[in-house]
N, C-alpha and C. Protein backbone atom coordinates (compact mmCIF):
# COMPACT_ATOMS: atom_id res chain seq x y z
N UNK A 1 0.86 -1.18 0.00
CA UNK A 1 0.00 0.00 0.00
C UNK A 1 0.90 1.24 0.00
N UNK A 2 0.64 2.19 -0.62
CA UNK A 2 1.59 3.48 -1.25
C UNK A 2 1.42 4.23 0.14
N UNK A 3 2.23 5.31 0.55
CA UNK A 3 2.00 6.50 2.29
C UNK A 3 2.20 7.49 1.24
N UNK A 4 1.45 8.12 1.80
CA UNK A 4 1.38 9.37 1.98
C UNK A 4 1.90 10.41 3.29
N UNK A 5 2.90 11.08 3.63
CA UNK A 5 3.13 12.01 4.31
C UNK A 5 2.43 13.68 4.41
N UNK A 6 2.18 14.35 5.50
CA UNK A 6 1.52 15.38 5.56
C UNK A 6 2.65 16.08 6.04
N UNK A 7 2.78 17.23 5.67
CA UNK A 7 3.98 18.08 7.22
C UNK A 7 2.72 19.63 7.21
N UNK A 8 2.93 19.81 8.38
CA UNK A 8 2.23 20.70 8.71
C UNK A 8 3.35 21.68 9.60
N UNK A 9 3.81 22.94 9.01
CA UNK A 9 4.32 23.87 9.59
C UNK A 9 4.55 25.17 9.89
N UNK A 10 4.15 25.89 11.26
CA UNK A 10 3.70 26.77 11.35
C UNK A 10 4.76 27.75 12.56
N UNK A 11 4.99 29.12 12.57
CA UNK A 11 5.76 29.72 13.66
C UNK A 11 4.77 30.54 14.30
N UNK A 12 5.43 30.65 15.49
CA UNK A 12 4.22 31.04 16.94
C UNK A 12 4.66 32.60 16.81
N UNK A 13 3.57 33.36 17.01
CA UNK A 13 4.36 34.59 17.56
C UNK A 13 4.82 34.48 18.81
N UNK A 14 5.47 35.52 18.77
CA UNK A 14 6.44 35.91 19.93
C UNK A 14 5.84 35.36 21.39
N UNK A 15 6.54 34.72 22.09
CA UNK A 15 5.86 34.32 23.35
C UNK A 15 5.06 33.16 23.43
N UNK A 16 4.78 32.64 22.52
CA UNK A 16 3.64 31.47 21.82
C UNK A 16 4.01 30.47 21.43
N UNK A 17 4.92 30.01 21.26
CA UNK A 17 6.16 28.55 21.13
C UNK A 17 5.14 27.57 21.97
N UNK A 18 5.30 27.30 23.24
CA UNK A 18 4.74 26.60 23.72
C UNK A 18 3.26 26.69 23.65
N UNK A 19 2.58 27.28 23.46
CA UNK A 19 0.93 27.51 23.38
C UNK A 19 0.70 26.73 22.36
N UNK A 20 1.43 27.21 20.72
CA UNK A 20 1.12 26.44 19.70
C UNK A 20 1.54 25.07 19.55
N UNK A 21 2.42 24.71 20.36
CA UNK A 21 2.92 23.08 20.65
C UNK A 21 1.96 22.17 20.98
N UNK A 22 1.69 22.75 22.35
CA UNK A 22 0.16 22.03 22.74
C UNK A 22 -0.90 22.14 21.95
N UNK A 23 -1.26 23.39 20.78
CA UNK A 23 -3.13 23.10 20.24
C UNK A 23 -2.53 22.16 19.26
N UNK A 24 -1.27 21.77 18.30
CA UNK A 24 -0.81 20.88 17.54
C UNK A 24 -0.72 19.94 18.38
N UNK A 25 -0.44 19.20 19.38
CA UNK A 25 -0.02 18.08 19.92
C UNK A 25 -2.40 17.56 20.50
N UNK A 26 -2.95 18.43 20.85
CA UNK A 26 -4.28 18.56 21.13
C UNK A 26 -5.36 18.44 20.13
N UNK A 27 -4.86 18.69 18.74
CA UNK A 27 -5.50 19.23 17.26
C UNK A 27 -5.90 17.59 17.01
N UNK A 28 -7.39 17.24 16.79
CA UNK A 28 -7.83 15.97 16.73
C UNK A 28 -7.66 15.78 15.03
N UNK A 29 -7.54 14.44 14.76
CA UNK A 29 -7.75 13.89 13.63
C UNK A 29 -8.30 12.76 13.02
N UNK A 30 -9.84 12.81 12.69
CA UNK A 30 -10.69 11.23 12.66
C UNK A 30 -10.74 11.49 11.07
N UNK A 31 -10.19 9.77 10.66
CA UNK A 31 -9.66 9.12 11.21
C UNK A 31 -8.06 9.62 12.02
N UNK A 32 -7.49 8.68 12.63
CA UNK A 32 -6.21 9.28 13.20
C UNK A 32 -5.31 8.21 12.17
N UNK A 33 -4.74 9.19 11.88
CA UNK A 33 -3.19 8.68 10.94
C UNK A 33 -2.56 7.24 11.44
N UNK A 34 -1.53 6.35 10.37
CA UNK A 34 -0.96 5.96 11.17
C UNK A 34 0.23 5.57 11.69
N UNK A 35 0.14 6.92 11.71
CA UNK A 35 1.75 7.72 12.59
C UNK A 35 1.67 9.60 12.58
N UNK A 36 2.29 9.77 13.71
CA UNK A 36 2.18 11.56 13.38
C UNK A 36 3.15 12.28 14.51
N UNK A 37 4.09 12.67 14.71
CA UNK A 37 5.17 13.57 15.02
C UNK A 37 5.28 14.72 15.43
N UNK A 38 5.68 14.98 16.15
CA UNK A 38 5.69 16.52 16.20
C UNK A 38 7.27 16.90 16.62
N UNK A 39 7.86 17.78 15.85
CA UNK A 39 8.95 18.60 15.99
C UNK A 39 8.55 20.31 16.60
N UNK A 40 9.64 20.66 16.99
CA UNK A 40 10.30 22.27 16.94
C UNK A 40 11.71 22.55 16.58
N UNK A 41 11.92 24.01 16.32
CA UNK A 41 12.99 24.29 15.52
C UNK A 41 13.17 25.82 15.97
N UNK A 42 14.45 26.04 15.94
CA UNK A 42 14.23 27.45 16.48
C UNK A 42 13.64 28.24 15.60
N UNK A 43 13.13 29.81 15.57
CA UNK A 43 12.06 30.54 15.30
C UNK A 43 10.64 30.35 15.93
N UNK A 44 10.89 29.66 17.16
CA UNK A 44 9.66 29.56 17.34
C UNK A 44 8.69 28.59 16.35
N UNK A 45 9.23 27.74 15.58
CA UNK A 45 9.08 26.96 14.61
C UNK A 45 8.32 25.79 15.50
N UNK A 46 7.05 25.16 14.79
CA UNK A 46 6.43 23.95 15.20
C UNK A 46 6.11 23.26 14.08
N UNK A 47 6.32 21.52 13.81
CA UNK A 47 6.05 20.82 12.88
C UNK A 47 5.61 20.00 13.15
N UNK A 48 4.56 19.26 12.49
CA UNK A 48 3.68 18.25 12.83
C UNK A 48 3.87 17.36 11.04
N UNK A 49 4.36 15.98 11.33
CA UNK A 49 4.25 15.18 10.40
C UNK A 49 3.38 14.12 10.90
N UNK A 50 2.39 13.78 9.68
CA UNK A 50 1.40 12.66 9.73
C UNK A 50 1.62 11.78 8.42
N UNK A 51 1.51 10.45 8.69
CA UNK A 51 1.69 9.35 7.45
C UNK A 51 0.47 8.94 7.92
N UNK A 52 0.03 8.41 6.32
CA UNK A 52 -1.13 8.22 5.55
C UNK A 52 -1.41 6.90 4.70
N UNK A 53 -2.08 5.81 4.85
CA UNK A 53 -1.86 4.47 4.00
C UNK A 53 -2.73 5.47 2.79
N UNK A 54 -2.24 5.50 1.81
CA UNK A 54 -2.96 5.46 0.39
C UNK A 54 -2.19 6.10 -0.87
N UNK A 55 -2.68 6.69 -1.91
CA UNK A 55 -1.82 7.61 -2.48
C UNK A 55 -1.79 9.00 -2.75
N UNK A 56 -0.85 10.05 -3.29
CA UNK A 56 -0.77 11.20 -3.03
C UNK A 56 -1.89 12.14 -2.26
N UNK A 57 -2.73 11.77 -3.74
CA UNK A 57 -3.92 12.39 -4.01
C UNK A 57 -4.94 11.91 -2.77
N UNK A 58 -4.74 11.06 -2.01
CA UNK A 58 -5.85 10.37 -0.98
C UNK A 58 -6.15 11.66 -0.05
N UNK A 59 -7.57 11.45 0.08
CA UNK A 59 -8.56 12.32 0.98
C UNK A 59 -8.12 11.76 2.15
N UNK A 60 -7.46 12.48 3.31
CA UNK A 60 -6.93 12.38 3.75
C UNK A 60 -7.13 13.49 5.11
N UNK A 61 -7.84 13.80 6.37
CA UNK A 61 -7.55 15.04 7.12
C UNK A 61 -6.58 15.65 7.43
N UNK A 62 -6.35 16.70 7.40
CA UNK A 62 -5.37 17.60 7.70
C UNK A 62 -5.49 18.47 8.89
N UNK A 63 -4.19 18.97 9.61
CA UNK A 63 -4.52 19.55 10.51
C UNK A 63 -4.77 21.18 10.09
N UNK A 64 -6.03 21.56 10.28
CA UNK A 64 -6.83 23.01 10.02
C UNK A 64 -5.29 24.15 10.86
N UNK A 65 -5.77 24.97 10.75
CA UNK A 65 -5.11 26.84 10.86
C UNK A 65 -5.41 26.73 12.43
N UNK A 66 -4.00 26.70 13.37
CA UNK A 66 -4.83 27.66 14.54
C UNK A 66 -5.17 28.57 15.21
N UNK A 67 -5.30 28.74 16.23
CA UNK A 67 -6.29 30.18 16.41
C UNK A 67 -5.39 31.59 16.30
N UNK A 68 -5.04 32.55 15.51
CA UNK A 68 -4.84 33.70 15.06
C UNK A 68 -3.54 33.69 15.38
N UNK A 69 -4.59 34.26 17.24
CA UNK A 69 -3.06 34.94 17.77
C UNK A 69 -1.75 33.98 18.57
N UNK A 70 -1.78 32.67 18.04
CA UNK A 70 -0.85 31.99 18.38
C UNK A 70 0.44 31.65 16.82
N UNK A 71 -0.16 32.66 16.31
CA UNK A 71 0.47 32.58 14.53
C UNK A 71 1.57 33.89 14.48
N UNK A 72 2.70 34.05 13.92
CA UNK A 72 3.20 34.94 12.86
C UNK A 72 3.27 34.82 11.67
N UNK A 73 2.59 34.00 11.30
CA UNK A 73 3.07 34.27 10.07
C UNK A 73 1.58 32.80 9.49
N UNK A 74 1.47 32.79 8.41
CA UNK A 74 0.19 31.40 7.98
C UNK A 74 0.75 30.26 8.12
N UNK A 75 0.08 29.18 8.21
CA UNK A 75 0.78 27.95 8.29
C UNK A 75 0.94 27.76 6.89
N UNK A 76 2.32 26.90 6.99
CA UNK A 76 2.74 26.14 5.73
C UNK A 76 2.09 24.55 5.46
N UNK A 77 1.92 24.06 4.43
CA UNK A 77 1.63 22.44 4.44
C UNK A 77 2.28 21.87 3.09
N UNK A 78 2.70 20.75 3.01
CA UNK A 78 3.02 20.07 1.96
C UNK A 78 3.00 18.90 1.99
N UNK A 79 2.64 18.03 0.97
CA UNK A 79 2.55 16.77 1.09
C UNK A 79 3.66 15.62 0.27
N UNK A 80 3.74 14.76 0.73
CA UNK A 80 4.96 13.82 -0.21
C UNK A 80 4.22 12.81 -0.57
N UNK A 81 4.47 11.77 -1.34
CA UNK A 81 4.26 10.35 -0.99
C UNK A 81 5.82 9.73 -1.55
N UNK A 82 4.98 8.68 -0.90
CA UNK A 82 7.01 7.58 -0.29
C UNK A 82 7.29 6.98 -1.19
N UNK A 83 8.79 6.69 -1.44
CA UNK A 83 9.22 6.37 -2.79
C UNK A 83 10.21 5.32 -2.40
C-alpha cells in the first residue's frame, strides 16, 4: 500500500512557542493517521508530520489553521508520498 506524508508547519508569535505546541499536539484527527510527530525548531518553529496508507492524491484530514493569535506568520503544508 503506497503513504502518503503530511507536514504541517507553522511559527508562533512571539511568546507562543509553547501555546502552539500544545493546540498541535491537542489538534484531533478522525480518522487518526498511522503515525504523526511533532517537531520544533528554532524561530519559534512547530512541525507536525502525519503518514497516511494510500496515495498522493488520498482524501486524507489535515490539521486546520490555529487560532490567530498563536500565529506569525500562515501555516505552511506540503505533502509527499514515499518512494
Amino acid at each position: 500500500m503506497p503513504t502518503v506524508a503530511l507536514m504541517w508547519e507553522a511559527r508562533a508569535a512571539h511568546g507562543h512557542a509553547p501555546a502552539l505546541l500544545e493546540w498541535a499536539r491537542s489538534a484531533a484527527l478522525a480518522p487518526a493517521p498511522s503515525r504523526r510527530e511533532h517537531y520544533t525548531a528554532p524561530g519559534d518553529r512547530v512541525l507536525v508530520i502525519t503518514w497516511w496508507e494510500g496515495p498522493y492524491d488520498a482524501d486524507v484530514p489535515e490539521l486546520p489553521d490555529p487560532p490567530g493569535d498563536l500565529l506569525a506568520r500562515p501555516v505552511h503544508r506540503w505533502r509527499f508520498a514515499q518512494v
